[in-house]
PDB file of N, CA and C in Angstrom:
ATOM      1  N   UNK A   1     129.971 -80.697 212.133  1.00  0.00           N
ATOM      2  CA  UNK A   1     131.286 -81.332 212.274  1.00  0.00           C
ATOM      3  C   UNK A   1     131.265 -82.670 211.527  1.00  0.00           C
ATOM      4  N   UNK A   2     132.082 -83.244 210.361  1.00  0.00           N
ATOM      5  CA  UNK A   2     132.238 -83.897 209.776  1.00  0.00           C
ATOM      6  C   UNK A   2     132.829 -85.053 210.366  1.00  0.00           C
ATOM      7  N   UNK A   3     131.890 -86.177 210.670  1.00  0.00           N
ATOM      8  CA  UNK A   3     132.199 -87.398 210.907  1.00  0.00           C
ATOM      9  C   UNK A   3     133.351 -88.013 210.323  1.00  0.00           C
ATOM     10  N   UNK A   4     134.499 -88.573 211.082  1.00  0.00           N
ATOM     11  CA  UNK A   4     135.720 -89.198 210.977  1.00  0.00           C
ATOM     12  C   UNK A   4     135.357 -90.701 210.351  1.00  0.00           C
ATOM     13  N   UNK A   5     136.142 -91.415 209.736  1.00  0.00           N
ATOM     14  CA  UNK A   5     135.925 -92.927 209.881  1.00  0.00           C
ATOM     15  C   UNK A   5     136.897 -93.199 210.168  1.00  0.00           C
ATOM     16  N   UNK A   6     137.136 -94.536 210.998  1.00  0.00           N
ATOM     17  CA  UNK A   6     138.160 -94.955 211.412  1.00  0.00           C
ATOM     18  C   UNK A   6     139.453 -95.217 211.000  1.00  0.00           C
ATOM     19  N   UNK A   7     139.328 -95.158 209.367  1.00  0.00           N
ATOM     20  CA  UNK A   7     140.537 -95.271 208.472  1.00  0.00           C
ATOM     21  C   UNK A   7     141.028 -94.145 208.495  1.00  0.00           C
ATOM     22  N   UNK A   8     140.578 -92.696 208.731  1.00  0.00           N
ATOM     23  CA  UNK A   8     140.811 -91.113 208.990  1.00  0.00           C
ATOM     24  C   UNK A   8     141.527 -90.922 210.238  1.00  0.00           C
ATOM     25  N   UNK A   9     140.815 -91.816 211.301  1.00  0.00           N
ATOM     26  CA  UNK A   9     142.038 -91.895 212.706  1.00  0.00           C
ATOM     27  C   UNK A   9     142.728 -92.128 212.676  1.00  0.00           C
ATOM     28  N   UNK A  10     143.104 -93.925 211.751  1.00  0.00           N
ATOM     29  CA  UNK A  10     144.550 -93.867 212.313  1.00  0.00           C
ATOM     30  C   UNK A  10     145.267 -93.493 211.442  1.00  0.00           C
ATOM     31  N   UNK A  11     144.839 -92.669 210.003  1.00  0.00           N
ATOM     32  CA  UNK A  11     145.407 -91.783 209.463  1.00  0.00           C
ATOM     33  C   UNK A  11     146.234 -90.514 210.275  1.00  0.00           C
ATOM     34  N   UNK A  12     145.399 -90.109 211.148  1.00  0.00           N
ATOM     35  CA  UNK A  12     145.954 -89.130 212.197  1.00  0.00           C
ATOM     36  C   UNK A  12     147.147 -89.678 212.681  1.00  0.00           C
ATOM     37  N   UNK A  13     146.359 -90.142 213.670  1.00  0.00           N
ATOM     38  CA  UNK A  13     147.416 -90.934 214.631  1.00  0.00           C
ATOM     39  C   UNK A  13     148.602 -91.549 213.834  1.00  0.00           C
ATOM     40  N   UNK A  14     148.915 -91.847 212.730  1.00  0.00           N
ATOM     41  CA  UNK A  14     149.992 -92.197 212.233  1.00  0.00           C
ATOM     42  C   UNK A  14     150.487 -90.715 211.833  1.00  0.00           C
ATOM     43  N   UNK A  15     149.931 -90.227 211.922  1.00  0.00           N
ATOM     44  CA  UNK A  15     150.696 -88.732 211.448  1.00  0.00           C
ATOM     45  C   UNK A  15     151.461 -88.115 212.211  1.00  0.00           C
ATOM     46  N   UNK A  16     150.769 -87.894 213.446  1.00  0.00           N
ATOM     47  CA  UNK A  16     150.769 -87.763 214.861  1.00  0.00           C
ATOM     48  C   UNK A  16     152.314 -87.988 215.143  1.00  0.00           C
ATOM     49  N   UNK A  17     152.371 -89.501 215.542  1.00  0.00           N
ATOM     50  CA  UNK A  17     153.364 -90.595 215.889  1.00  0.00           C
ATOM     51  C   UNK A  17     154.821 -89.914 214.771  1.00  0.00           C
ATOM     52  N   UNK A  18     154.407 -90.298 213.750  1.00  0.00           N
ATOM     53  CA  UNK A  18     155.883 -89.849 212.722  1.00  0.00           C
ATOM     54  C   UNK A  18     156.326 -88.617 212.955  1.00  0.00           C
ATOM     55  N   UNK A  19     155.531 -87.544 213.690  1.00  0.00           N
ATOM     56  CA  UNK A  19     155.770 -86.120 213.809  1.00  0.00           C
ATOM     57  C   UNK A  19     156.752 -86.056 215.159  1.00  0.00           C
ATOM     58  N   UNK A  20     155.837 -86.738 216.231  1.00  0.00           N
ATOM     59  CA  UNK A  20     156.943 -87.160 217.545  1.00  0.00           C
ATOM     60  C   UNK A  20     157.900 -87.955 217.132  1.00  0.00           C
ATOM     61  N   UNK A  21     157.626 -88.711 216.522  1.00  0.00           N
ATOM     62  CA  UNK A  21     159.251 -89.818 216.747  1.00  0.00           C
ATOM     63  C   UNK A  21     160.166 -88.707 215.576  1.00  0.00           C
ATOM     64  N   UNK A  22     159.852 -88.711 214.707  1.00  0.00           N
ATOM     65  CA  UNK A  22     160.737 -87.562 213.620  1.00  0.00           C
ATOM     66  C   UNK A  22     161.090 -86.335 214.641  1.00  0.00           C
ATOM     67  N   UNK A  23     160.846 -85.833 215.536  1.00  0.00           N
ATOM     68  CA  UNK A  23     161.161 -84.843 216.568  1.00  0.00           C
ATOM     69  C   UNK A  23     161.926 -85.277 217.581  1.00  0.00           C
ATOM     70  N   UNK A  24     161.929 -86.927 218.353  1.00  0.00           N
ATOM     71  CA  UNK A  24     162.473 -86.928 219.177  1.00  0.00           C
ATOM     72  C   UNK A  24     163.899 -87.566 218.845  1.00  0.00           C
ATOM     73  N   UNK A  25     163.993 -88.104 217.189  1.00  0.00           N
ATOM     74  CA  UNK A  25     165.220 -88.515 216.164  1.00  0.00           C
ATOM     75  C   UNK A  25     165.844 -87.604 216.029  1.00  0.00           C
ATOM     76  N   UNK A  26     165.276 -86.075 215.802  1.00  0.00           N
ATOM     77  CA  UNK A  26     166.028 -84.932 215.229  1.00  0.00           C
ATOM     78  C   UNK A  26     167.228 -84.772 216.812  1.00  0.00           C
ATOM     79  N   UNK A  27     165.823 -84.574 218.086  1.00  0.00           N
ATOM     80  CA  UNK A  27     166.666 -84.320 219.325  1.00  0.00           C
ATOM     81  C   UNK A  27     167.505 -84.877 219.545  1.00  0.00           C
ATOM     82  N   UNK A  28     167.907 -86.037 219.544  1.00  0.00           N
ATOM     83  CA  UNK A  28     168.538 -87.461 219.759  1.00  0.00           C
ATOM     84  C   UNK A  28     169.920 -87.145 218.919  1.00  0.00           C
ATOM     85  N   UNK A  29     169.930 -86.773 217.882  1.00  0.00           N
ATOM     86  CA  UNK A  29     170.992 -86.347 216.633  1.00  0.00           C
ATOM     87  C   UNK A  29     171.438 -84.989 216.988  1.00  0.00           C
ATOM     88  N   UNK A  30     170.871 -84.044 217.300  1.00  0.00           N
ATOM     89  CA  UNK A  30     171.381 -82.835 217.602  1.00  0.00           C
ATOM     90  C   UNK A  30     172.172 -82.387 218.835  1.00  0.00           C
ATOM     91  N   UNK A  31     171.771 -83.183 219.747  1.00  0.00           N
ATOM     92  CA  UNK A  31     171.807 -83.153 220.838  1.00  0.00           C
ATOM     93  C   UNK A  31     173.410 -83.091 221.568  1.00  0.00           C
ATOM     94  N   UNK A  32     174.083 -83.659 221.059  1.00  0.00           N
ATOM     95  CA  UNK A  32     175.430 -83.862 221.274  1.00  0.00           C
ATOM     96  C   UNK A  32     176.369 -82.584 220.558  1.00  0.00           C
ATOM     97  N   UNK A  33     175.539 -82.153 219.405  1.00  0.00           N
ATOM     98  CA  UNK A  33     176.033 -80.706 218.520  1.00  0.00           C
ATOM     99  C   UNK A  33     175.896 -79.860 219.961  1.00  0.00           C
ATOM    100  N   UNK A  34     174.576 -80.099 220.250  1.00  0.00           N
ATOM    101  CA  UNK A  34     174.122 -78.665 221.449  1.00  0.00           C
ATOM    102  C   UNK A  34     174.731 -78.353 222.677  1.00  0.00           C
ATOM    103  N   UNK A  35     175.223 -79.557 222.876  1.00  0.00           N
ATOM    104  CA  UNK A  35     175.842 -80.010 224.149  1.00  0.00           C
ATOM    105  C   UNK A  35     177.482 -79.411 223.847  1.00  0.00           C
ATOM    106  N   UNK A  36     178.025 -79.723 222.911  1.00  0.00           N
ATOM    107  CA  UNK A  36     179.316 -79.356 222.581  1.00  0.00           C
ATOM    108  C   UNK A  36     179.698 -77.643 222.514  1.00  0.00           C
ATOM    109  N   UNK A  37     178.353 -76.980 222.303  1.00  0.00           N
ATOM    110  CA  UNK A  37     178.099 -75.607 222.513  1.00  0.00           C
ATOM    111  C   UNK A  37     178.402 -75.056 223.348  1.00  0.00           C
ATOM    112  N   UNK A  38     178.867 -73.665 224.038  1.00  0.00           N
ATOM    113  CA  UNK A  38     178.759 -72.897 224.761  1.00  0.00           C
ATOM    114  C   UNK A  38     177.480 -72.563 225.447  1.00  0.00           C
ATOM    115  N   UNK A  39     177.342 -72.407 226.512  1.00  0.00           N
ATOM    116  CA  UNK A  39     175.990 -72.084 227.059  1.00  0.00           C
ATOM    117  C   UNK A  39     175.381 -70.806 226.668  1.00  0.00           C
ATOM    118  N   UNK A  40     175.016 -69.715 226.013  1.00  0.00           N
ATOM    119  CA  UNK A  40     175.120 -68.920 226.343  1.00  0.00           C
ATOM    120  C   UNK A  40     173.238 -68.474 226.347  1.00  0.00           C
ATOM    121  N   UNK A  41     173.215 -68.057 227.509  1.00  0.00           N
ATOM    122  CA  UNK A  41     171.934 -67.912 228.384  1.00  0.00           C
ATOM    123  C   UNK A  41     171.364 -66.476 227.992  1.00  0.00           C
TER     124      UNK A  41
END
């Protein structure tokens, strides 16, 4: 297993982070489209 360096973490972790917040921006924006929707179950 190939040793990380710490510049590789918070490489991650910034990856990480932009993936949630870019996901919880998309929800946040859509959300009111979805809502205006019909339920249909």
């Amino acid at each position: 297993m190939p040793h990380l360096s710490p510049l590789n973490w918070t490489l991650i972790y910034f990856i990480i982070w932009s993936l949630i917040l870019s996901n919880m921006i998309s929800l946040e924006t859509f959300n009111p489209i979805l809502m205006k929707l019909p339920n249909k179950d």
